[in-house]
PDB file of N, CA and C in Angstrom:
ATOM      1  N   UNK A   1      14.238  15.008   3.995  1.00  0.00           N
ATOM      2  CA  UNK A   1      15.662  14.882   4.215  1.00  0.00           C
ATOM      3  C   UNK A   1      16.421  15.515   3.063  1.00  0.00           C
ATOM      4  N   UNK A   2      17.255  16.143   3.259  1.00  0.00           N
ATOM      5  CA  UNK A   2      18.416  16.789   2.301  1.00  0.00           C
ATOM      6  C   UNK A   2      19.231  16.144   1.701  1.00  0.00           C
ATOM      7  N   UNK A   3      19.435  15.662   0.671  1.00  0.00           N
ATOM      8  CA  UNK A   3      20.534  14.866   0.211  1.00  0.00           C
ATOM      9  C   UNK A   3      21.739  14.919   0.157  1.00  0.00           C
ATOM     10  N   UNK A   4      22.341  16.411   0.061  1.00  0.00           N
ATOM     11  CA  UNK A   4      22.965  16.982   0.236  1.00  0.00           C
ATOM     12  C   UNK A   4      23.789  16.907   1.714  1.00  0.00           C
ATOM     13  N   UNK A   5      23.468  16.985   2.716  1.00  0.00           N
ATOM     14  CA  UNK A   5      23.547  16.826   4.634  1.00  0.00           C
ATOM     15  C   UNK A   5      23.584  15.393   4.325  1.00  0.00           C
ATOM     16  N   UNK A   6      23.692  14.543   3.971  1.00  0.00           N
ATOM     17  CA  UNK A   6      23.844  13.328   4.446  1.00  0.00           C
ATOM     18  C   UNK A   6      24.595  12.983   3.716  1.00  0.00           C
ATOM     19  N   UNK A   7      25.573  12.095   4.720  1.00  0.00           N
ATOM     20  CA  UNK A   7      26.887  11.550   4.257  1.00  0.00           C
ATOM     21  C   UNK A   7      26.514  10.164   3.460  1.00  0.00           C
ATOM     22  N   UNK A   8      27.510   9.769   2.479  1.00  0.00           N
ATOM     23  CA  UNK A   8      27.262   8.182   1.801  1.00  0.00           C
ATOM     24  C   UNK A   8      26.913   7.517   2.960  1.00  0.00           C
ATOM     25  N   UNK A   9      27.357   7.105   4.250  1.00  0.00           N
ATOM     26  CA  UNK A   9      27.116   5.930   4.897  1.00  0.00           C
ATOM     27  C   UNK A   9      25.556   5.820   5.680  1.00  0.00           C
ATOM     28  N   UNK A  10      25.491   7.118   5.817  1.00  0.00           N
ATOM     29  CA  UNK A  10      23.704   7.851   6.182  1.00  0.00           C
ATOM     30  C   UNK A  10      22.808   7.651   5.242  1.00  0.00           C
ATOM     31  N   UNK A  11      23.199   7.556   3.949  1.00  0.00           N
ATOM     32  CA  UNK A  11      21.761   7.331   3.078  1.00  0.00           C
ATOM     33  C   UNK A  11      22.157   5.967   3.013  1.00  0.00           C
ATOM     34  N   UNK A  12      23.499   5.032   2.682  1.00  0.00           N
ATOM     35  CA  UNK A  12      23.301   3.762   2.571  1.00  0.00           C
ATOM     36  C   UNK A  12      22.891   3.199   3.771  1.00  0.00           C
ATOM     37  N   UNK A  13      22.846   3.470   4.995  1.00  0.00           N
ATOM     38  CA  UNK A  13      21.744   2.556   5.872  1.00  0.00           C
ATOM     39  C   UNK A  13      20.599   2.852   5.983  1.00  0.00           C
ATOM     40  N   UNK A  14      20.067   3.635   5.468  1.00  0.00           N
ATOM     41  CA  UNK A  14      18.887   3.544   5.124  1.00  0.00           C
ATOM     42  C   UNK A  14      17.966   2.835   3.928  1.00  0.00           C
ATOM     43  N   UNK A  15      19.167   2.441   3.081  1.00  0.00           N
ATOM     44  CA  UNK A  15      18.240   1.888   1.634  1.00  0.00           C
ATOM     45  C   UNK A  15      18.283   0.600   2.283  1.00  0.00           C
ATOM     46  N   UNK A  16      17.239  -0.326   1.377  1.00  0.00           N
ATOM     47  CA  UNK A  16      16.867  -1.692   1.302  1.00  0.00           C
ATOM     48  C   UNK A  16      16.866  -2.027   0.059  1.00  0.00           C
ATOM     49  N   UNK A  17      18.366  -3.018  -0.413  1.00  0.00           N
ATOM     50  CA  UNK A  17      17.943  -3.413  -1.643  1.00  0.00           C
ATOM     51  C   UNK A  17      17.578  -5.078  -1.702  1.00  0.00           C
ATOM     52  N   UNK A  18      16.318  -5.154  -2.777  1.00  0.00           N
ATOM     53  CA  UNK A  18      16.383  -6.239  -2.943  1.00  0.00           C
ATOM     54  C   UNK A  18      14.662  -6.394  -2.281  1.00  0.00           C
ATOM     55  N   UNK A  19      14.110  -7.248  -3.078  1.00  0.00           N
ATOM     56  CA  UNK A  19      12.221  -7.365  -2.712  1.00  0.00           C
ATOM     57  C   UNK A  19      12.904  -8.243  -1.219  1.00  0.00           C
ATOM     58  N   UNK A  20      13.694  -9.104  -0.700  1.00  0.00           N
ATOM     59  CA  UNK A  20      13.659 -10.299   0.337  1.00  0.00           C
ATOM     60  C   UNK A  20      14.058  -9.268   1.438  1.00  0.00           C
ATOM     61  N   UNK A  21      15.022  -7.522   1.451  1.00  0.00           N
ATOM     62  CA  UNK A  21      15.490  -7.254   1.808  1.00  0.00           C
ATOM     63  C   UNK A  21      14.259  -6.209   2.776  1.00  0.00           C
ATOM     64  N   UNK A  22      13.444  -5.894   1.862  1.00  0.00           N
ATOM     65  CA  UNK A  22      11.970  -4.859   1.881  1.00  0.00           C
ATOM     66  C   UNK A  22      10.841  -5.698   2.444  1.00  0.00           C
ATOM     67  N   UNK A  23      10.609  -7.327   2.001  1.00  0.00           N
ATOM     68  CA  UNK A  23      10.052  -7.932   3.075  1.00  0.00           C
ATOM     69  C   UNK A  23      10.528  -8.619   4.510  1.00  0.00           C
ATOM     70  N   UNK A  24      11.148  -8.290   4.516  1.00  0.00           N
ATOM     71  CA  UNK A  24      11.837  -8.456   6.085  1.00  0.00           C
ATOM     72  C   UNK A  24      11.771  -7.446   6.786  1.00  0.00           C
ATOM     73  N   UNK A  25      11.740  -6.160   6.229  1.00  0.00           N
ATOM     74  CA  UNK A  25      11.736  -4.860   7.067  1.00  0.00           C
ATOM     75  C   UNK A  25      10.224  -4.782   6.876  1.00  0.00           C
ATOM     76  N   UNK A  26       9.833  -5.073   6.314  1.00  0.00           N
ATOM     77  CA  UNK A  26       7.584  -4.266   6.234  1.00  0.00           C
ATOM     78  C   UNK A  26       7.505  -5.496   6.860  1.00  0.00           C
ATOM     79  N   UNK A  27       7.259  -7.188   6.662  1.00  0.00           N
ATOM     80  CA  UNK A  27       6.895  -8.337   7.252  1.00  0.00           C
ATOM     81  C   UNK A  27       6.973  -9.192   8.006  1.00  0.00           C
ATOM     82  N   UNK A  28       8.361  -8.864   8.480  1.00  0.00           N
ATOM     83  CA  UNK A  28       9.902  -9.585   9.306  1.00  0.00           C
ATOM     84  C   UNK A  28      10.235 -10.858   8.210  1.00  0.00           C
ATOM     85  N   UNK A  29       9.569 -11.425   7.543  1.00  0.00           N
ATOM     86  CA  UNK A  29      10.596 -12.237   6.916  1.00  0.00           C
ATOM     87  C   UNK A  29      10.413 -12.200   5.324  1.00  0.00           C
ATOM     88  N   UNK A  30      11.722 -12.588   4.902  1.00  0.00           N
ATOM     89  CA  UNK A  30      12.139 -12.587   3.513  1.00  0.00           C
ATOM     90  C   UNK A  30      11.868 -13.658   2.341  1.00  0.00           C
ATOM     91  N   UNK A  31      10.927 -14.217   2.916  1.00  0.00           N
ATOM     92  CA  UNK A  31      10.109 -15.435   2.169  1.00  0.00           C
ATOM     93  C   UNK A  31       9.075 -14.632   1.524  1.00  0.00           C
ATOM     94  N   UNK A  32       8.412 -13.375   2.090  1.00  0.00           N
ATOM     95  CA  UNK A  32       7.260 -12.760   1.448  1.00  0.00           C
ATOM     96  C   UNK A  32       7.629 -11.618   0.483  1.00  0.00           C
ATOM     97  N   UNK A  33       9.103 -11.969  -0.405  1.00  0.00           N
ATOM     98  CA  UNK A  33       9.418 -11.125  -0.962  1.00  0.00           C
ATOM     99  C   UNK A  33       8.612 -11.015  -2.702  1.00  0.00           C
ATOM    100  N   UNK A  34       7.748 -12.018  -2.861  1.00  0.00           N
ATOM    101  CA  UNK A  34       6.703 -12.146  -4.069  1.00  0.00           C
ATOM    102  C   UNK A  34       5.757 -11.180  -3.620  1.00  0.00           C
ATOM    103  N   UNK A  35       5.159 -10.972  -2.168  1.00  0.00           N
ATOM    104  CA  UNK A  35       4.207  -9.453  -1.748  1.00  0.00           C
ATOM    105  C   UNK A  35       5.056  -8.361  -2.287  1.00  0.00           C
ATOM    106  N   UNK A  36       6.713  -8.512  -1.724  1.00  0.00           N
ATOM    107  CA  UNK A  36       6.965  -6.676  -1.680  1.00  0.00           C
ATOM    108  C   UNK A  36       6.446  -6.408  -3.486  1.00  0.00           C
ATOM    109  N   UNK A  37       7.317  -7.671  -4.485  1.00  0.00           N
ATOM    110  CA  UNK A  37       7.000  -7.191  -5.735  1.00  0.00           C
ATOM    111  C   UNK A  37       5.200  -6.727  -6.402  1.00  0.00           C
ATOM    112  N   UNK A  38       4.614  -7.899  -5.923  1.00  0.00           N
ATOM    113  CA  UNK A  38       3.041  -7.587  -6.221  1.00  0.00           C
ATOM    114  C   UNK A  38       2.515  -6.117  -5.567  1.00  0.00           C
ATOM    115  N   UNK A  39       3.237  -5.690  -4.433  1.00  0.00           N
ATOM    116  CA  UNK A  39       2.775  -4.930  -3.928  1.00  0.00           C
ATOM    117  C   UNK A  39       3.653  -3.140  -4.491  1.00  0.00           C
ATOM    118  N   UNK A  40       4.607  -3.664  -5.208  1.00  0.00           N
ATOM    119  CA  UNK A  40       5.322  -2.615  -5.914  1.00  0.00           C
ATOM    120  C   UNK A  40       4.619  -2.268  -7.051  1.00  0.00           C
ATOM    121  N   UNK A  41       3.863  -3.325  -8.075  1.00  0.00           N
ATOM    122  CA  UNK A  41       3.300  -3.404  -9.171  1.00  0.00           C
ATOM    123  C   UNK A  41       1.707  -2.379  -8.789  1.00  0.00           C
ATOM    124  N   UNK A  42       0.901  -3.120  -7.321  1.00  0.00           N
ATOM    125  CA  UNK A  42      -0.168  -2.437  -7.868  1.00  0.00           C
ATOM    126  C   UNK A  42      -0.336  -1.251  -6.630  1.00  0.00           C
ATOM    127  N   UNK A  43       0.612  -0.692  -6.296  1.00  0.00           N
ATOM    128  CA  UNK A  43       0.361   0.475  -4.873  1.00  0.00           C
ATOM    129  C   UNK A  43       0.491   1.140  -5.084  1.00  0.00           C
ATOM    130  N   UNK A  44       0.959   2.330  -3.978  1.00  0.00           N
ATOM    131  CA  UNK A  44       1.764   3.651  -4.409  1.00  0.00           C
ATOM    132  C   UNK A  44       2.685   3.215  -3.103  1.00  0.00           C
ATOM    133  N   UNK A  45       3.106   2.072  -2.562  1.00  0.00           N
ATOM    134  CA  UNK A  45       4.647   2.378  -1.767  1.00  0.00           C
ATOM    135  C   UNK A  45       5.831   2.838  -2.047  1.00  0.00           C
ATOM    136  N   UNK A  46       6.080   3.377  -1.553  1.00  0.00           N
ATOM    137  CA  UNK A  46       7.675   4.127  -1.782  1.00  0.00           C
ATOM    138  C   UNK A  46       8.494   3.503  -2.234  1.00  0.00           C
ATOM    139  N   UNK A  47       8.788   2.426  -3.006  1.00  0.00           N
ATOM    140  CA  UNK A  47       9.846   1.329  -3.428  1.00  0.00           C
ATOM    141  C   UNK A  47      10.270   1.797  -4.857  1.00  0.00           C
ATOM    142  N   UNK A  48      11.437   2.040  -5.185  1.00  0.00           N
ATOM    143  CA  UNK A  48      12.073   2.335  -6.806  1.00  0.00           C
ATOM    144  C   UNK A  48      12.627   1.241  -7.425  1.00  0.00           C
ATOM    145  N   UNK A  49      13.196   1.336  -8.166  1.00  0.00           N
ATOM    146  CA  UNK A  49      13.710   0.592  -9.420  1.00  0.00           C
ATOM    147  C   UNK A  49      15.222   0.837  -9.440  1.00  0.00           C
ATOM    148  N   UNK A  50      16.242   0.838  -9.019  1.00  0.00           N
ATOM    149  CA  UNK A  50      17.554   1.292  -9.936  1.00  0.00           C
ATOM    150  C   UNK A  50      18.089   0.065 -10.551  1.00  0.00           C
ATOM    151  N   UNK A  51      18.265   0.077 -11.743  1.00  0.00           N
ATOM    152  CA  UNK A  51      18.136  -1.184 -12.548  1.00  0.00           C
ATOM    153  C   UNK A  51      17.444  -2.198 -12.937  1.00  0.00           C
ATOM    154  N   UNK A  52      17.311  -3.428 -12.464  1.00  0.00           N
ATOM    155  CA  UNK A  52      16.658  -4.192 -12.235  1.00  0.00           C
ATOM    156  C   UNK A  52      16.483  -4.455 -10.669  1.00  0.00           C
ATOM    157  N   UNK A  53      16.872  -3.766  -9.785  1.00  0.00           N
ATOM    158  CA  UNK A  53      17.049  -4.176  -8.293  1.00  0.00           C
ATOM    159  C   UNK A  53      15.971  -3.144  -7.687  1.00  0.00           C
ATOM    160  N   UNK A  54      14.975  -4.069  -6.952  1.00  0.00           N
ATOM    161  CA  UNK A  54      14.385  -2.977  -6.229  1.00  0.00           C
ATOM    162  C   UNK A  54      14.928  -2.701  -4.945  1.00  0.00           C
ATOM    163  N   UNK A  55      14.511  -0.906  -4.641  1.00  0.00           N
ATOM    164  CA  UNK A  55      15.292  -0.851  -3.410  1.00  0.00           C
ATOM    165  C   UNK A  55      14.145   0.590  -2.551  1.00  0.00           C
ATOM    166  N   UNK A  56      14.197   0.303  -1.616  1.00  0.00           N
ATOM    167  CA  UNK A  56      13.344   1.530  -0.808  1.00  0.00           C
ATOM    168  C   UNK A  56      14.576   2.072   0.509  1.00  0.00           C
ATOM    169  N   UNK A  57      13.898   3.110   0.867  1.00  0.00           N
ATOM    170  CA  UNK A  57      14.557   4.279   1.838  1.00  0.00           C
ATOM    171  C   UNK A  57      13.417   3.336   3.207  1.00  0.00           C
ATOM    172  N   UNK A  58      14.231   3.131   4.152  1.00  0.00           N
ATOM    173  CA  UNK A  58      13.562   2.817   5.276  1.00  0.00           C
ATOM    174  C   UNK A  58      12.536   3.924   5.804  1.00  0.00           C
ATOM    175  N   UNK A  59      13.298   5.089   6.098  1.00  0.00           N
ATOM    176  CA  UNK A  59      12.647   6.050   6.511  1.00  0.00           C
ATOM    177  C   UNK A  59      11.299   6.681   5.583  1.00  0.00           C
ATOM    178  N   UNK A  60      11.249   6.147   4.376  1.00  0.00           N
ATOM    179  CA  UNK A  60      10.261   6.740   3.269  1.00  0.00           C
ATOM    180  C   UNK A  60       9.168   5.611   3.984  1.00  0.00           C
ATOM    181  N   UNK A  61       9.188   4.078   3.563  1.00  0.00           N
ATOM    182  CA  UNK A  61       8.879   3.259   4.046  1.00  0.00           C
ATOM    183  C   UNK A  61       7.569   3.476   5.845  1.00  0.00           C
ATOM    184  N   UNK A  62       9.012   3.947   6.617  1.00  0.00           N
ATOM    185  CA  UNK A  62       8.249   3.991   8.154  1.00  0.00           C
ATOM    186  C   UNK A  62       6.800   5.502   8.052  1.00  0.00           C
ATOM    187  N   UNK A  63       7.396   6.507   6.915  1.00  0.00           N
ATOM    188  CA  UNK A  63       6.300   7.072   6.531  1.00  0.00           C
ATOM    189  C   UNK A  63       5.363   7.250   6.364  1.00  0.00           C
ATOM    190  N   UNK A  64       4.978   6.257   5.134  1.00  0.00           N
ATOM    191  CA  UNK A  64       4.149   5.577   4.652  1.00  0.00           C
ATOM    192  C   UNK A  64       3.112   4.574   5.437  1.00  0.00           C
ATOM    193  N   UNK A  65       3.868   4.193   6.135  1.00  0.00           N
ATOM    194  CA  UNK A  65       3.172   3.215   7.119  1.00  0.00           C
ATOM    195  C   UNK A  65       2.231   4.121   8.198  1.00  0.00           C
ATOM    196  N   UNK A  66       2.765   4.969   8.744  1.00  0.00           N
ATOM    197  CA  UNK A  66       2.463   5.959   9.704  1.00  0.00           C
ATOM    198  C   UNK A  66       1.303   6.758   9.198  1.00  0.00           C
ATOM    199  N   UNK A  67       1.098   6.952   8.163  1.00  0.00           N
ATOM    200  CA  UNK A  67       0.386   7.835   6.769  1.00  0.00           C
ATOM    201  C   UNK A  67      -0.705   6.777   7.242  1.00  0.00           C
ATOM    202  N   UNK A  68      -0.799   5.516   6.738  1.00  0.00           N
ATOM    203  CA  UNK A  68      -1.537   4.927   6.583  1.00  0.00           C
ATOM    204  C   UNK A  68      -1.982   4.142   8.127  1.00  0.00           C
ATOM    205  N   UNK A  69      -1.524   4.095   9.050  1.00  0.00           N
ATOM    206  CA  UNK A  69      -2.370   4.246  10.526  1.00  0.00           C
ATOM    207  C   UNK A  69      -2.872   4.966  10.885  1.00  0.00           C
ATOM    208  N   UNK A  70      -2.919   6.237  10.551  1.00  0.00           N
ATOM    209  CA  UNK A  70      -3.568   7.425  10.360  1.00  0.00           C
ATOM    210  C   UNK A  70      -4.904   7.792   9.987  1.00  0.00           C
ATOM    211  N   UNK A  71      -5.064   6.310   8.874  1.00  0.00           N
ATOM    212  CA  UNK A  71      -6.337   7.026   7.798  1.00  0.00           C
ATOM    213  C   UNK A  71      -7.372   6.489   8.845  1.00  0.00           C
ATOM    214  N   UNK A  72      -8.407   7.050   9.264  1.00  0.00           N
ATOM    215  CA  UNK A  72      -9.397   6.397   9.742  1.00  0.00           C
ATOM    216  C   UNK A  72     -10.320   5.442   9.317  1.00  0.00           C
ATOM    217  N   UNK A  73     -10.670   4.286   9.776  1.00  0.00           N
ATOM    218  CA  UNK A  73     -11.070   3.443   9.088  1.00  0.00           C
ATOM    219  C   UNK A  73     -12.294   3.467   9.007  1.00  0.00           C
ATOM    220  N   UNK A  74     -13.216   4.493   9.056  1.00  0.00           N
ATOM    221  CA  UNK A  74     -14.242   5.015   9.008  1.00  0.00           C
ATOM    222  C   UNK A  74     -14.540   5.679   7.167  1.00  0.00           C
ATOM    223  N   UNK A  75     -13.405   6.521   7.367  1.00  0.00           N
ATOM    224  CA  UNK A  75     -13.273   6.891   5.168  1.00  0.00           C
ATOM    225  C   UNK A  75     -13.010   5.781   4.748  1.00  0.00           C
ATOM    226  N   UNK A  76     -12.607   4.317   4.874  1.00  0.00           N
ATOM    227  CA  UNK A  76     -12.153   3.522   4.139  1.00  0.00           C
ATOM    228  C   UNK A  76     -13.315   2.401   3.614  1.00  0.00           C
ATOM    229  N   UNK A  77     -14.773   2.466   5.352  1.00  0.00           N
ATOM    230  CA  UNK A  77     -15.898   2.033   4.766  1.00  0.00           C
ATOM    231  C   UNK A  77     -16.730   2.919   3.846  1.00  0.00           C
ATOM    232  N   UNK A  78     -16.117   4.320   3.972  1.00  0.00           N
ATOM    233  CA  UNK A  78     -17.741   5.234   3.103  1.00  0.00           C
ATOM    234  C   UNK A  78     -16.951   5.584   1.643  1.00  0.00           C
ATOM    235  N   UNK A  79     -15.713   5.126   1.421  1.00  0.00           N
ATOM    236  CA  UNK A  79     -15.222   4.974   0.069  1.00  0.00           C
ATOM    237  C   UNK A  79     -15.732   3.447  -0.277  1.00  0.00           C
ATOM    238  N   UNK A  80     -15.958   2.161   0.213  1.00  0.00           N
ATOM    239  CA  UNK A  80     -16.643   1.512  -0.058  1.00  0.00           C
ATOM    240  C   UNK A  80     -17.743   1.630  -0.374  1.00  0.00           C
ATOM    241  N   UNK A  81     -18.532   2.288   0.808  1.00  0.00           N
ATOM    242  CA  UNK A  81     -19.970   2.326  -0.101  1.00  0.00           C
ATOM    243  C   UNK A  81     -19.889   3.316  -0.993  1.00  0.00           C
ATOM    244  N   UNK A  82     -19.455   4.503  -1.384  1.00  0.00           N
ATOM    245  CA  UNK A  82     -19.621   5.037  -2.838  1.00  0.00           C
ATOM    246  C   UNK A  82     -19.467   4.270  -3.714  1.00  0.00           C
ATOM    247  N   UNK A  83     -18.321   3.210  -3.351  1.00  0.00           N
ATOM    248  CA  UNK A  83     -18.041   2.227  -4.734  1.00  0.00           C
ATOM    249  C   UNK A  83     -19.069   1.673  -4.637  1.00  0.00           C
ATOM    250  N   UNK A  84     -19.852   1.150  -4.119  1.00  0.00           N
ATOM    251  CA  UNK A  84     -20.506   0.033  -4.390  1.00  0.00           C
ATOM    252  C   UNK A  84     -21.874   0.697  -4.772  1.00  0.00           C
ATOM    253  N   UNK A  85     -22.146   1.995  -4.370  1.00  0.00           N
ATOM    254  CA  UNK A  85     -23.744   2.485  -4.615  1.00  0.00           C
ATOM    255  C   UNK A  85     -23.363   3.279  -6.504  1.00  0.00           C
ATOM    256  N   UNK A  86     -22.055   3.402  -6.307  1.00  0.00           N
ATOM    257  CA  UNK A  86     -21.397   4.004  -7.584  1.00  0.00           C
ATOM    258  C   UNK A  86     -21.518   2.635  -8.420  1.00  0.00           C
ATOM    259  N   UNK A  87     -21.102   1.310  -8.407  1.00  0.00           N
ATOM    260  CA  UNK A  87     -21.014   0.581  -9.466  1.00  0.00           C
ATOM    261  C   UNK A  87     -19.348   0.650 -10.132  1.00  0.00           C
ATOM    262  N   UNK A  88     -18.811   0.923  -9.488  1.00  0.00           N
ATOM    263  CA  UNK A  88     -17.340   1.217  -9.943  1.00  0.00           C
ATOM    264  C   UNK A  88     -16.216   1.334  -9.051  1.00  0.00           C
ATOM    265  N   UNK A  89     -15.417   0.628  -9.260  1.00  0.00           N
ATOM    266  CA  UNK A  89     -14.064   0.733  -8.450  1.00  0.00           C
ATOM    267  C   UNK A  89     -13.169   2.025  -8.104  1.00  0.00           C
ATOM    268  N   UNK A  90     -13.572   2.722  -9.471  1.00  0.00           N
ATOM    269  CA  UNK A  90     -12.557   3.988  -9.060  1.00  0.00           C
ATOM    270  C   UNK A  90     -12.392   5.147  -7.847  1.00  0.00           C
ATOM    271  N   UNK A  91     -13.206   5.213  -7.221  1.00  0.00           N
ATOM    272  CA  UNK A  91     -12.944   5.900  -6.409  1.00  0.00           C
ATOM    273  C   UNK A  91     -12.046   4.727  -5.406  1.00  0.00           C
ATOM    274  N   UNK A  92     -12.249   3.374  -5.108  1.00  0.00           N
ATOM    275  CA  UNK A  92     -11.152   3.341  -4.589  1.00  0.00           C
ATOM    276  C   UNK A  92     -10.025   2.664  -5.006  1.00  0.00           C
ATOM    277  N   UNK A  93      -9.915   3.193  -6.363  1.00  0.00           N
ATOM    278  CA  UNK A  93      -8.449   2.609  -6.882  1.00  0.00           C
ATOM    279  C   UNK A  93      -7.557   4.192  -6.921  1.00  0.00           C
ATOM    280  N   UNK A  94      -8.779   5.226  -6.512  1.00  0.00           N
ATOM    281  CA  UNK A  94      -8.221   6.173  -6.942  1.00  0.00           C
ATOM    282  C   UNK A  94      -7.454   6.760  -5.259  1.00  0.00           C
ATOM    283  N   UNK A  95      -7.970   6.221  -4.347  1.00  0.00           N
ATOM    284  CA  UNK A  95      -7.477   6.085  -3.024  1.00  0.00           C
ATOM    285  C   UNK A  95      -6.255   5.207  -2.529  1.00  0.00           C
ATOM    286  N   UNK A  96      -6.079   4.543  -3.631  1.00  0.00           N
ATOM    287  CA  UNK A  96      -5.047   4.032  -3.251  1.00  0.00           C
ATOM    288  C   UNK A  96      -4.964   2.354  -3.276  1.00  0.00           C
ATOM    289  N   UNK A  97      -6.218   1.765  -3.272  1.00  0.00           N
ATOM    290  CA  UNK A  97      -6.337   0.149  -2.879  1.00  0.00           C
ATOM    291  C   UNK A  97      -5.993  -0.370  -4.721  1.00  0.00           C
ATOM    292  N   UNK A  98      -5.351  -1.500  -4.243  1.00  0.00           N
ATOM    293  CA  UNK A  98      -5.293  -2.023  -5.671  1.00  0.00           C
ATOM    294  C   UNK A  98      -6.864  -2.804  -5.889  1.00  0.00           C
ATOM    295  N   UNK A  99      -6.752  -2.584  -7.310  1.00  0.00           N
ATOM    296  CA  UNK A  99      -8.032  -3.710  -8.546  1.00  0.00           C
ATOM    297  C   UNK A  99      -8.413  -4.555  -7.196  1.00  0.00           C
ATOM    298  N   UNK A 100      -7.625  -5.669  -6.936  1.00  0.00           N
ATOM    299  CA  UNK A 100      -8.397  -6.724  -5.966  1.00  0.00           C
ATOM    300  C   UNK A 100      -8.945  -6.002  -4.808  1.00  0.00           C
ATOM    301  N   UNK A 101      -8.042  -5.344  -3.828  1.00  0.00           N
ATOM    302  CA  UNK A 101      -9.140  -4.867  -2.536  1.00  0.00           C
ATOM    303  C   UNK A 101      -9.955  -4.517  -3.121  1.00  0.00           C
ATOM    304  N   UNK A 102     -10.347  -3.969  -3.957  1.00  0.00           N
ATOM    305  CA  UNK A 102     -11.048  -2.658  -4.249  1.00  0.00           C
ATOM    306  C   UNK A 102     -12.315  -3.499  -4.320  1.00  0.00           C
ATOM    307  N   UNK A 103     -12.260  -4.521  -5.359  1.00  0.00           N
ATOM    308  CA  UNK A 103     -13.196  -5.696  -5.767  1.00  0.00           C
ATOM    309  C   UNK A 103     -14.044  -6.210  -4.008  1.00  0.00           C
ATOM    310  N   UNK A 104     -12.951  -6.871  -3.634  1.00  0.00           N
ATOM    311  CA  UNK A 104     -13.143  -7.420  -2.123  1.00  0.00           C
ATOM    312  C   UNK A 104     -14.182  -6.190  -1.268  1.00  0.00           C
ATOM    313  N   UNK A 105     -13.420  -5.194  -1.396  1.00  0.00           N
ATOM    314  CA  UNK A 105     -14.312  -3.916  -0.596  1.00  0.00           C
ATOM    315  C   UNK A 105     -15.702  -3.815  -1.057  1.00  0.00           C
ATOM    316  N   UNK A 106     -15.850  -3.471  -2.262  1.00  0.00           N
ATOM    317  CA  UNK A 106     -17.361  -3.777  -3.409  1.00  0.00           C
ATOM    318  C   UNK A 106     -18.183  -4.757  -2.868  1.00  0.00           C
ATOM    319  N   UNK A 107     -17.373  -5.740  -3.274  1.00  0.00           N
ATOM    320  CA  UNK A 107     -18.529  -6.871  -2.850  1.00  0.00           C
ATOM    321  C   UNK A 107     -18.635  -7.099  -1.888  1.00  0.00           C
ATOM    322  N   UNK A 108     -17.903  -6.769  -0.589  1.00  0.00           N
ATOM    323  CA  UNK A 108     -18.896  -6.924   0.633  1.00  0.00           C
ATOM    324  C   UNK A 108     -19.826  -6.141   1.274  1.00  0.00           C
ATOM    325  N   UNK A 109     -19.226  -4.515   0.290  1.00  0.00           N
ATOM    326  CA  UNK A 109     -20.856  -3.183   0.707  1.00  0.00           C
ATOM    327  C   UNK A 109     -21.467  -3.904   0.105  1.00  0.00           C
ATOM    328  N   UNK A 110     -21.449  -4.495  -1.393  1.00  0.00           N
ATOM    329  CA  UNK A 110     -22.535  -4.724  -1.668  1.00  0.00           C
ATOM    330  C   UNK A 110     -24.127  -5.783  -1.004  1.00  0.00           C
ATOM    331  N   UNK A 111     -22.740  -7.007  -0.684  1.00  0.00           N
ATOM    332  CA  UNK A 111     -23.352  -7.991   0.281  1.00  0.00           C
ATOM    333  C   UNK A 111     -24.333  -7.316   1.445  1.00  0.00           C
ATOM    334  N   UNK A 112     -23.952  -6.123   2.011  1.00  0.00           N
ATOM    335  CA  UNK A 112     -24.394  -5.591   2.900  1.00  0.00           C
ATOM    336  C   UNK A 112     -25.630  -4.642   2.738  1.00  0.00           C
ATOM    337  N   UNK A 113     -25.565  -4.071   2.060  1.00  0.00           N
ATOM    338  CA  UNK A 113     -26.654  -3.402   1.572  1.00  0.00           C
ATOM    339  C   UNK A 113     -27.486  -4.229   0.991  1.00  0.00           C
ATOM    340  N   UNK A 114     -26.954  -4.978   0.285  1.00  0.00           N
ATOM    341  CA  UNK A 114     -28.290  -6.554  -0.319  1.00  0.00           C
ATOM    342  C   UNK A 114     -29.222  -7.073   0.944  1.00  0.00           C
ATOM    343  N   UNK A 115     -28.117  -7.376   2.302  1.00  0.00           N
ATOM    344  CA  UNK A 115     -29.016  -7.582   3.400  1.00  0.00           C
ATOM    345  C   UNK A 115     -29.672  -6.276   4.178  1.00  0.00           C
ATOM    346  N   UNK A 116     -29.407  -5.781   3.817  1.00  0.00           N
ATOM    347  CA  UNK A 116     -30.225  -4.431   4.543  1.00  0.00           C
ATOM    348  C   UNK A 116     -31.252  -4.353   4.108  1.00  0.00           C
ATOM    349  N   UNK A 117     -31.713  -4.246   2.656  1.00  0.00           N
ATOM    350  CA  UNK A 117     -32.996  -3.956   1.807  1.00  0.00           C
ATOM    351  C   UNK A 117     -33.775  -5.046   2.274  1.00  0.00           C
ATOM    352  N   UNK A 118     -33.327  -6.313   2.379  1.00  0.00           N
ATOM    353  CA  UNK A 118     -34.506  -7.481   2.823  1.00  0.00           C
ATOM    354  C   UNK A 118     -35.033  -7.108   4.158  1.00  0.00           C
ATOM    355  N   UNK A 119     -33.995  -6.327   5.193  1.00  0.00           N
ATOM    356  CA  UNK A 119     -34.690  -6.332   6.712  1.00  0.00           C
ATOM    357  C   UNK A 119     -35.962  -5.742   6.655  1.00  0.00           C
TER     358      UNK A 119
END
């Protein structure tokens, strides 16, 4: 989008300010506005800072989302097992999952491959 081509009232309905304002639009409600922040801290979602107020572009947002229905969930198990035959998180912290999935993902290739070797 051009910043320029769009009038003030065109980019202001599109922003979301405020974490209660960003979980209501990603969650429907504004009680899970402690996710949007945790999830600002360890992601790459489209959400900024101006000041102390967080605020995202809806349309960046519906992006992102779309991006990520996309990924097949087929790369998301064989970036698991590299992590887990790797011994290291980074490849999928480097994909995108925060420290915890990443952990969660690990230890259940690992779980899995632990039962495989016994069959």
């Amino acid at each position: 989008m051009d910043l320029k081509s769009e009038s003030p009232d065109e980019y202001g309905d599109d922003v979301l300010v405020g974490g209660a304002a960003i979980a209501e639009y990603l969650f429907g409600s504004r009680e899970l506005r402690r996710k949007v922040y945790y999830l600002e801290e360890t992601s790459k979602l489209p959400i900024f800072r101006l000041g102390s107020m967080l605020r995202a572009r809806k349309s960046l947002l519906s992006d992102y989302i779309k991006g990520q229905e996309r990924r097949p969930v087929k790369l998301l198990q064989l970036q698991a097992q590299i992590a887990a035959l790797s011994g290291t998180i980074d490849p999928l912290e480097q994909a995108g999952f925060d420290a915890a999935e990443a952990r969660h993902l690990m230890a259940e290739r690992r779980k899995e491959l632990k039962d495989m070797s016994r069959r």
